[in-house]
C-alpha atoms as a PDB file:
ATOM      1  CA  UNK A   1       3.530 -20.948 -16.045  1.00  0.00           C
ATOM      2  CA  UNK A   2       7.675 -20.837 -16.780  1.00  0.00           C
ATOM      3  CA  UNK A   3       9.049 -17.622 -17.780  1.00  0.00           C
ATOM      4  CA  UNK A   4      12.035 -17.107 -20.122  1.00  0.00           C
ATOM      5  CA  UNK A   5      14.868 -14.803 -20.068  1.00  0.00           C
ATOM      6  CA  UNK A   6      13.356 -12.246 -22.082  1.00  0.00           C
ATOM      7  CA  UNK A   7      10.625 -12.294 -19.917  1.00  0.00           C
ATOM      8  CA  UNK A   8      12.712 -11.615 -16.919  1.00  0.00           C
ATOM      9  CA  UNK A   9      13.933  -8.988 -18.395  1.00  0.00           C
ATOM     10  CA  UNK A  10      11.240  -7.231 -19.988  1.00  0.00           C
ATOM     11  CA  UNK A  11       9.777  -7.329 -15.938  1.00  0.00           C
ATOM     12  CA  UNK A  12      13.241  -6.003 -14.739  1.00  0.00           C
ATOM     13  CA  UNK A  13      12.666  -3.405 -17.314  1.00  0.00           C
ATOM     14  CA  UNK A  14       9.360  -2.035 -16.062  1.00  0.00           C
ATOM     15  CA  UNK A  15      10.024  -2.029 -12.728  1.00  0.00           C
ATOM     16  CA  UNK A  16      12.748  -0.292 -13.610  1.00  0.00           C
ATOM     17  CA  UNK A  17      15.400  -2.896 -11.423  1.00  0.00           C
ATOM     18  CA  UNK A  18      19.175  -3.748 -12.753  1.00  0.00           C
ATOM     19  CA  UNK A  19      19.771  -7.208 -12.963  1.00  0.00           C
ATOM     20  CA  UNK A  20      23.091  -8.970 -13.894  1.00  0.00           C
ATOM     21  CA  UNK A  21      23.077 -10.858 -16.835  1.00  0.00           C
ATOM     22  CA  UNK A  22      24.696 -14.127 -14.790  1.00  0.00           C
ATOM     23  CA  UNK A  23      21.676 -13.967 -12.502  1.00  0.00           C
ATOM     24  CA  UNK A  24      18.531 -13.700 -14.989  1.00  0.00           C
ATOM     25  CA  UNK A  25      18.869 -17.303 -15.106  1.00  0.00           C
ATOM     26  CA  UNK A  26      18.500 -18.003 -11.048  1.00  0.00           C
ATOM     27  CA  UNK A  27      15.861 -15.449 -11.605  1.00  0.00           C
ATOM     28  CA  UNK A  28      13.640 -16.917 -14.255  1.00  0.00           C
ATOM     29  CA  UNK A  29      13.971 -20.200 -12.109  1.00  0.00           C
ATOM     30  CA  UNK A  30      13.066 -18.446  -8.505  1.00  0.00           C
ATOM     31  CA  UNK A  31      10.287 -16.410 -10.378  1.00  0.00           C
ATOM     32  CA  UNK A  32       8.901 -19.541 -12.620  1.00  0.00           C
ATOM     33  CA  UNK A  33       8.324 -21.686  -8.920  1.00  0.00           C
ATOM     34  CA  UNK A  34       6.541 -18.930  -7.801  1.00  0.00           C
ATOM     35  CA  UNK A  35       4.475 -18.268 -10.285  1.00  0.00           C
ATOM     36  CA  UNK A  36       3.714 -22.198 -10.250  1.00  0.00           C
ATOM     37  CA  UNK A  37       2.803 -22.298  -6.918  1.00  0.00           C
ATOM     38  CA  UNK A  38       0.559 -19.282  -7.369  1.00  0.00           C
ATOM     39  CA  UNK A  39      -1.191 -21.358  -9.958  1.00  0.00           C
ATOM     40  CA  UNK A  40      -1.570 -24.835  -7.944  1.00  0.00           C
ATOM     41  CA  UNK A  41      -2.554 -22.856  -4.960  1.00  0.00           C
ATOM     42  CA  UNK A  42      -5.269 -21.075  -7.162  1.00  0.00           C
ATOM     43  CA  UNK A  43      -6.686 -24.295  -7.793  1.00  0.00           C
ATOM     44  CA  UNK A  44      -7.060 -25.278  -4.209  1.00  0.00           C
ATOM     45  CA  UNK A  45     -11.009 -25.795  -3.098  1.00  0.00           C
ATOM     46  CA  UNK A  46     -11.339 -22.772  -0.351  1.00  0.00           C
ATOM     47  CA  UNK A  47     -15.023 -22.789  -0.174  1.00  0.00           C
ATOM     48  CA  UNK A  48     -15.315 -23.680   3.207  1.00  0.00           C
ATOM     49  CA  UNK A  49     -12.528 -20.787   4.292  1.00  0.00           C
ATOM     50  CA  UNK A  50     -13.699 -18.262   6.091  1.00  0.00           C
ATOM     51  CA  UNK A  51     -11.608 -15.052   5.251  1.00  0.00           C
ATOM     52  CA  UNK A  52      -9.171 -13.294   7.567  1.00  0.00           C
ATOM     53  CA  UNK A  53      -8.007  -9.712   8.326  1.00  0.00           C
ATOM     54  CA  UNK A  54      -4.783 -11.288   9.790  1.00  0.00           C
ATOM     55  CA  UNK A  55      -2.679 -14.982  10.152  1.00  0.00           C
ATOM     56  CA  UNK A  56      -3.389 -15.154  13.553  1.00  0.00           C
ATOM     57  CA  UNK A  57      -7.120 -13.716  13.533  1.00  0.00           C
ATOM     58  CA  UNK A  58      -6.151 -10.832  16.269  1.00  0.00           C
ATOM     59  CA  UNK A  59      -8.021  -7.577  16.530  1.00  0.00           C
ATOM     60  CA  UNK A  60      -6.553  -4.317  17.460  1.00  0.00           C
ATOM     61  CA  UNK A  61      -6.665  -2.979  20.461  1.00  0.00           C
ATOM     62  CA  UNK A  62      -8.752   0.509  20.604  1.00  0.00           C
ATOM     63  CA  UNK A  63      -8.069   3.484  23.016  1.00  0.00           C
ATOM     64  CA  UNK A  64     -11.058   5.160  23.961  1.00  0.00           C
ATOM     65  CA  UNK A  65     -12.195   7.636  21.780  1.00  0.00           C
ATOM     66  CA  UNK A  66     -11.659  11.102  24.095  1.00  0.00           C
ATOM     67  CA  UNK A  67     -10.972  14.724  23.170  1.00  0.00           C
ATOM     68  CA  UNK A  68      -7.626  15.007  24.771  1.00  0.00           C
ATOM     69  CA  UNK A  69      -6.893  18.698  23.861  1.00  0.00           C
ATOM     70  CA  UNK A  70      -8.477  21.431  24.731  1.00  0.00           C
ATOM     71  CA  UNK A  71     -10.144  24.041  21.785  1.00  0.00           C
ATOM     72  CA  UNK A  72      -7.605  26.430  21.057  1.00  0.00           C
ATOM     73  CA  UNK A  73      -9.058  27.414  17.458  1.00  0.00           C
ATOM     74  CA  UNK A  74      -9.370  31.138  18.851  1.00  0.00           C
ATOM     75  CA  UNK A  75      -5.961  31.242  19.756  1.00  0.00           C
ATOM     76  CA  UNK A  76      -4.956  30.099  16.051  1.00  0.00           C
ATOM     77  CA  UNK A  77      -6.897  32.040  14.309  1.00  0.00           C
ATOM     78  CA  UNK A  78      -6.242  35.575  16.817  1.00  0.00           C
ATOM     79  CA  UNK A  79      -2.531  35.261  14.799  1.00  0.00           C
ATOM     80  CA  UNK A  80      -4.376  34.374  10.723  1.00  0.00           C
ATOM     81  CA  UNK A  81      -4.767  37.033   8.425  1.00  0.00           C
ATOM     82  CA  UNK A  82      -8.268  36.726   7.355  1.00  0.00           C
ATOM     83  CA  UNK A  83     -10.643  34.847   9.565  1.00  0.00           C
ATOM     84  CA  UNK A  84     -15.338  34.696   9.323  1.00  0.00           C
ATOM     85  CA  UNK A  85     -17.346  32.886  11.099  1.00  0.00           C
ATOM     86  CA  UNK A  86     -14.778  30.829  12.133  1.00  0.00           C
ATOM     87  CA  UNK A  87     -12.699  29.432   9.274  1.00  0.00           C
ATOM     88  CA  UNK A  88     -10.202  30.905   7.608  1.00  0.00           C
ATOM     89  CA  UNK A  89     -10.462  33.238   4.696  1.00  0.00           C
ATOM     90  CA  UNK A  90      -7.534  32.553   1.832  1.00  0.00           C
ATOM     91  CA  UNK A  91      -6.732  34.529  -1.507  1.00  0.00           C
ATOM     92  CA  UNK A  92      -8.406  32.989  -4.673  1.00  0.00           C
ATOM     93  CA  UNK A  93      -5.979  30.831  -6.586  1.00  0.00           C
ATOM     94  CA  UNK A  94      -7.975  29.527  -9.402  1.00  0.00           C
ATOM     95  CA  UNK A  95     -10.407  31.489 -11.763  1.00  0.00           C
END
């Protein structure tokens, strides 16, 4: 797919980017190869490709899943306004 000039700049337009009028043409080249290797790349045979979560197929490293703070909810809610049962109580907003 090759773009043209007006196409560059209808694009420039939405995304809402300045461009230069001297560089639309570099541009509507740089864009044009990309779009063309999008395209041959798309019709590539990837059947036998397994997908990936990352380039170099490493998996995070997990901490332990601990409570590290104590409750303090009573202290919180000793200082709130309006408190029942545990949660706290605000002022209707909508009707």
């Amino acid at each position: 797919m090759s773009l043209t000039a007006d196409d560059v700049n209808k694009i420039a337009h939405l995304a809402r980017l300045g461009i230069d009028k001297q560089d639309v043409e570099s541009y509507t080249k740089d864009l044009s190869g990309m779009l063309e290797l999008m395209a041959r790349m798309g019709e590539l045979d990837t059947s036998g490709v397994e997908p990936m979560a990352h380039p170099l197929d490493q998996v995070q490293r997990l901490r332990p899943d601990v409570v590290t703070e104590t409750n303090q909810r009573g202290h919180f809610q000793a200082i709130a306004p309006k408190v029942e049962d545990g949660l706290y109580l605000v002022p209707k907003v909508i009707e």
